[in-house]
Protein backbone atom coordinates (compact mmCIF):
# COMPACT_ATOMS: atom_id res chain seq x y z
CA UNK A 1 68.24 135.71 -141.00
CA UNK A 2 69.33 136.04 -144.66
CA UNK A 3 72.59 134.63 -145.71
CA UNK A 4 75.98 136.58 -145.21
CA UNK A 5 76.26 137.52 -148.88
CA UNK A 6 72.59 138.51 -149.74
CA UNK A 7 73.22 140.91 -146.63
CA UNK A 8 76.31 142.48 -148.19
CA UNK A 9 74.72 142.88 -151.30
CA UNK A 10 71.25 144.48 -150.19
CA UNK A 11 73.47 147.35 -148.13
CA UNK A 12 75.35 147.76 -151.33
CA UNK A 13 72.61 148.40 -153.12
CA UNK A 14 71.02 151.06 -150.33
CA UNK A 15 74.03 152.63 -149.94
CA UNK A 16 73.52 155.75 -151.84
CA UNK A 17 72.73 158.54 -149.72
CA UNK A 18 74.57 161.15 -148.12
CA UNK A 19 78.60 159.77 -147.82
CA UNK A 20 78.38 156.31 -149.70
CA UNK A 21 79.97 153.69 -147.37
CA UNK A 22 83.04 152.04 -148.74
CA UNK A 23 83.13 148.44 -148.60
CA UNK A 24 85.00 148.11 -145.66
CA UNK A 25 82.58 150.01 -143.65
CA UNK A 26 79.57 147.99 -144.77
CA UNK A 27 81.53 145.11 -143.74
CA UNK A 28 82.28 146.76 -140.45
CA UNK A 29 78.72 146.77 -139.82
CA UNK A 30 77.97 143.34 -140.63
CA UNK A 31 80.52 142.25 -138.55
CA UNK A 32 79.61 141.31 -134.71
CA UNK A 33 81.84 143.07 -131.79
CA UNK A 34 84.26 140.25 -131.14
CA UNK A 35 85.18 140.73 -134.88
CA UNK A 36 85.42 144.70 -134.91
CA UNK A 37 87.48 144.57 -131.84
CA UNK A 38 89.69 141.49 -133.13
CA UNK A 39 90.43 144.15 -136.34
CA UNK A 40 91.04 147.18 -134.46
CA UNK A 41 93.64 145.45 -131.97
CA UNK A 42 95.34 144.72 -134.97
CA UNK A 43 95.45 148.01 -136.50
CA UNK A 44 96.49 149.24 -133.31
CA UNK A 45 99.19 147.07 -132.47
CA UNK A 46 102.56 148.88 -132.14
CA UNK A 47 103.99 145.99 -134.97
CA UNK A 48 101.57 147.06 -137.35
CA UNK A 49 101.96 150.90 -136.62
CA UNK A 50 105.85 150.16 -136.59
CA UNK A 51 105.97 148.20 -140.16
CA UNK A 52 103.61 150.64 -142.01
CA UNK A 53 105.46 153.62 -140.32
CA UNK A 54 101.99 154.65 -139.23
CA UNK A 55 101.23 155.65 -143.41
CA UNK A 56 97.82 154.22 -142.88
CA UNK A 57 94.67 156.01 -141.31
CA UNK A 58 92.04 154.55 -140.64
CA UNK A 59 89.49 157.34 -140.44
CA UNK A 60 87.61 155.11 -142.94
CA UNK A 61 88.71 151.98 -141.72
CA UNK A 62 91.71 151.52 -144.81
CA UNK A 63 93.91 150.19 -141.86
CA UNK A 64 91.31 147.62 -140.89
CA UNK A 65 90.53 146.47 -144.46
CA UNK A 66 94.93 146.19 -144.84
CA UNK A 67 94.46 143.41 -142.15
CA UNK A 68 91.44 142.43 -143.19
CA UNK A 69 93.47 141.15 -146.40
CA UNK A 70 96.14 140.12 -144.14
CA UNK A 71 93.59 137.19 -142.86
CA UNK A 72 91.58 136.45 -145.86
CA UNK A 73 95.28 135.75 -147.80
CA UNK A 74 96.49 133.75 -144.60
CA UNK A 75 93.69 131.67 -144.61
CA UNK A 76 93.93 130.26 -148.18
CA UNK A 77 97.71 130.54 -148.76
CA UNK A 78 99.48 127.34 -148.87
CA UNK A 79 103.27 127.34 -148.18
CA UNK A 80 103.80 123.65 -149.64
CA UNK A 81 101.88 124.62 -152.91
CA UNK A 82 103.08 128.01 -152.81
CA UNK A 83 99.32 129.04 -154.27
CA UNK A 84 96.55 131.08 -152.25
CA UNK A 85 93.74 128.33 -152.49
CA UNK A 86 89.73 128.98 -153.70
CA UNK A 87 90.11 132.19 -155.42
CA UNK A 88 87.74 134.45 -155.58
CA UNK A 89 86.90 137.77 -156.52
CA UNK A 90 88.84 140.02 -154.01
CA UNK A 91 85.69 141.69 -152.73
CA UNK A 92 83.96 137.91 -152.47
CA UNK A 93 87.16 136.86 -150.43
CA UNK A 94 86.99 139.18 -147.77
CA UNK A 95 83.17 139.21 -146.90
CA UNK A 96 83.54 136.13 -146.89
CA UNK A 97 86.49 136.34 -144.20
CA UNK A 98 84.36 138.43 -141.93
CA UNK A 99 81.93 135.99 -141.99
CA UNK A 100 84.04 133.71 -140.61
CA UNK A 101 86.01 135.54 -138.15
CA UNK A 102 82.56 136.04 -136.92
CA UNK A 103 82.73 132.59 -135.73
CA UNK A 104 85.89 131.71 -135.27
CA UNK A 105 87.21 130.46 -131.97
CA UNK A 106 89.23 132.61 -130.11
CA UNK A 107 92.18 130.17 -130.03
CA UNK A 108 91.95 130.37 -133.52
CA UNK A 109 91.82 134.18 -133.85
CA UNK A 110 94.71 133.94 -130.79
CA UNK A 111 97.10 132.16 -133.35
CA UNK A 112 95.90 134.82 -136.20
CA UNK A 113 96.86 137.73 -134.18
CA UNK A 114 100.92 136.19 -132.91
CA UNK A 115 101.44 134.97 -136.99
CA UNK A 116 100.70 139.00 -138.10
CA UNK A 117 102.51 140.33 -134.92
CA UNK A 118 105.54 138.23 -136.09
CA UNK A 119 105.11 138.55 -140.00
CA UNK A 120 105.05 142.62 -139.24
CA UNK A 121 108.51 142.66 -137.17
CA UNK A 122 109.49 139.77 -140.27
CA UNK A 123 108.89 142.70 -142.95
CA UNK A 124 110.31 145.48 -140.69
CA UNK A 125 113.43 143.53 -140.40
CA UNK A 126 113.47 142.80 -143.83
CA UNK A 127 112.77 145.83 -145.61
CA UNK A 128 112.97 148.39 -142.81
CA UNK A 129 111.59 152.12 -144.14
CA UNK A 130 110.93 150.67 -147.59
CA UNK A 131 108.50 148.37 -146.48
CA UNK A 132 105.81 147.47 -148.39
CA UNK A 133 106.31 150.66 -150.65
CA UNK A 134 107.45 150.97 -154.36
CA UNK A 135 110.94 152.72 -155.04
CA UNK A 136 110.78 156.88 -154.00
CA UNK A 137 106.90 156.51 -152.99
CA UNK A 138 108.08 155.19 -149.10
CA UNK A 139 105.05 156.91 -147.92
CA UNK A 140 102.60 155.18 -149.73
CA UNK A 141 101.70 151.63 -148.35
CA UNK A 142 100.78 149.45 -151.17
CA UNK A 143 98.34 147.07 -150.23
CA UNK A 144 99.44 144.24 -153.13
CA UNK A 145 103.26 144.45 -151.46
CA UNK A 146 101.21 144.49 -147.83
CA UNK A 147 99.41 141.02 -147.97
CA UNK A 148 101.97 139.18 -150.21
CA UNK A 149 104.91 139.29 -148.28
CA UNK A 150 103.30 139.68 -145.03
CA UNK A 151 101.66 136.20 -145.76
CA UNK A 152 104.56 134.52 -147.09
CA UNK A 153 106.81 135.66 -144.84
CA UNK A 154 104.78 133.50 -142.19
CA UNK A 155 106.17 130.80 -143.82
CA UNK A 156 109.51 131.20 -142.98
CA UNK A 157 110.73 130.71 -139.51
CA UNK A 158 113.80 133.11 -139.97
CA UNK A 159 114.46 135.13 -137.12
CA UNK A 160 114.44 138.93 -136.97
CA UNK A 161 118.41 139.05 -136.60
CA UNK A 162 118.89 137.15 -139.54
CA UNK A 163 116.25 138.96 -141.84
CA UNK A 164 118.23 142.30 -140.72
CA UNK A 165 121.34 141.08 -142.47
CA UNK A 166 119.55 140.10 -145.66
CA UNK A 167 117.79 143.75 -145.44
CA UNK A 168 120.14 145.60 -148.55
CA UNK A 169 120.02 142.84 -151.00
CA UNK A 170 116.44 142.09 -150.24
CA UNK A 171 115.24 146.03 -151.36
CA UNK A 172 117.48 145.70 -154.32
CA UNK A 173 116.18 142.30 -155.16
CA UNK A 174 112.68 143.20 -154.82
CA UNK A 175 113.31 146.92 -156.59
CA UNK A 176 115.40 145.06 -159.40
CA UNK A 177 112.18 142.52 -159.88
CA UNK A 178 109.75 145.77 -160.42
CA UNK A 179 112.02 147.14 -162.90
CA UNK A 180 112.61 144.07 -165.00
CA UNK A 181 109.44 141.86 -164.84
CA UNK A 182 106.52 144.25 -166.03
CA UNK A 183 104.03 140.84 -165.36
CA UNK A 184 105.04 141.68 -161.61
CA UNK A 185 104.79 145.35 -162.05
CA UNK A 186 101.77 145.23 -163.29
CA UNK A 187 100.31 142.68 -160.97
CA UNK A 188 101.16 144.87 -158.06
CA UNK A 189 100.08 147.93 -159.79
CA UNK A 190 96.85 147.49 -162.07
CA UNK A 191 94.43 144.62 -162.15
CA UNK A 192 95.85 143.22 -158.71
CA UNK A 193 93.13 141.67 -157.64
CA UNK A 194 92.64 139.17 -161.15
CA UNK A 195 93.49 135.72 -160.26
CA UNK A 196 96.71 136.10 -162.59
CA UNK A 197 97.59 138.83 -160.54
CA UNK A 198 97.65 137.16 -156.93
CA UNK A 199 99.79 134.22 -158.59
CA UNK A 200 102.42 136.09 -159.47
CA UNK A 201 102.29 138.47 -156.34
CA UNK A 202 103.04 135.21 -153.80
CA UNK A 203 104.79 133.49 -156.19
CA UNK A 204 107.38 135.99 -156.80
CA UNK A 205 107.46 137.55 -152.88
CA UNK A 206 108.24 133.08 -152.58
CA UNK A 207 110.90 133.25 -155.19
CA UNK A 208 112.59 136.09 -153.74
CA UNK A 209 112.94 134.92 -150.38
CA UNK A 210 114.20 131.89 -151.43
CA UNK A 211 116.89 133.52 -153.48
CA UNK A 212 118.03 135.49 -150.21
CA UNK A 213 118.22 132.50 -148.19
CA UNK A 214 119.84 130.09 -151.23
CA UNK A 215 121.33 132.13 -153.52
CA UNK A 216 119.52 131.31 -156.88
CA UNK A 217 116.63 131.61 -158.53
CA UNK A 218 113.88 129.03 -159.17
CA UNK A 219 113.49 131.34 -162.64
């Protein structure tokens, strides 16, 4: 009967023998089965699969803690602010997201699951192969790039047709932005999970698209 956050922290402290569990696998157990199975149906969605080009295993549950992110970031972002609300350490945010999806209504996890299915074709369209992925490391998924413009891209109610044509200048946009900002290199790179560093991740994925759709720059 303890609360959510004493229980995270007491298996964190046992968890030392044999394989230590990573955090996403303590949280895994602390979640209850409608929660699990909400995660994995994610993960397993052909969208998901199709925007990460199937770069992320889950053999220790690092796809279920990418959507896990996914949620805790859709939660608190607000388009009209263009800020991700009560920040918290990045660790803090997410138990605290299972603890809630634990309860959540399944109308509520309903309209969860169709914003990520569309915000994955969204990216796909948009950045196609490059997804999500720094310049010549396609393979690797980062997880910054991952939540930030899979979150703000829910904002926009562009279609996939017309995110296709925007698909060249958006990778040299975004590749340009990594080159020539080092605050945004660095915030998708080292230290991502300060508060600092989430600013600038949504407001510059935000800046961006406005760009495509306008033209110009807000900077």
């Amino acid at each position: 009967q303890s609360p959510m956050n004493v229980k995270f922290d007491i298996f964190r402290r046992v968890n030392t023998g044999g394989i230590p569990l990573n955090s996403q696998e303590i949280r895994n157990i602390l979640a209850n089965e409608s929660t699990r199975h909400f995660l994995l149906k994610m993960v397993n969605s052909e969208e998901f699969q199709t925007a990460t080009r199937g770069h992320v295993n889950d053999i220790r549950m690092d796809a279920q803690e990418l959507c896990l992110r996914f949620i805790t970031f859709y939660l608190r972002y607000d388009p009209a602010s263009r800020e991700v609300t009560q920040l918290k350490s990045m660790g803090n945010m997410m138990d605290q997201c299972i603890e809630a999806l634990n309860s959540m209504p399944q109308k509520e996890l309903d309209r969860i699951y169709s914003a990520f299915l569309s915000s994955m074709k969204k990216c796909r369209a948009l950045f196609g192969d490059k997804a999500f992925s720094k310049p010549d490391n396609e393979h690797i998924i980062n997880k910054v790039l991952f939540t930030s413009w899979a979150v703000v891209l829910c904002s926009y109610p562009l279609s996939e047709n017309a995110l296709l044509t925007m698909r060249e200048h958006a990778i040299h946009l975004l590749y340009s932005k990594m080159e020539a900002d080092a605050r945004y290199f660095t915030a998708i790179s080292s230290s991502t999970g300060s508060k600092t560093s989430i600013k600038k991740q949504f407001e510059t994925a935000h800046l961006l698209m406005e760009e495509l759709i306008h033209g110009t720059s807000d900077q």
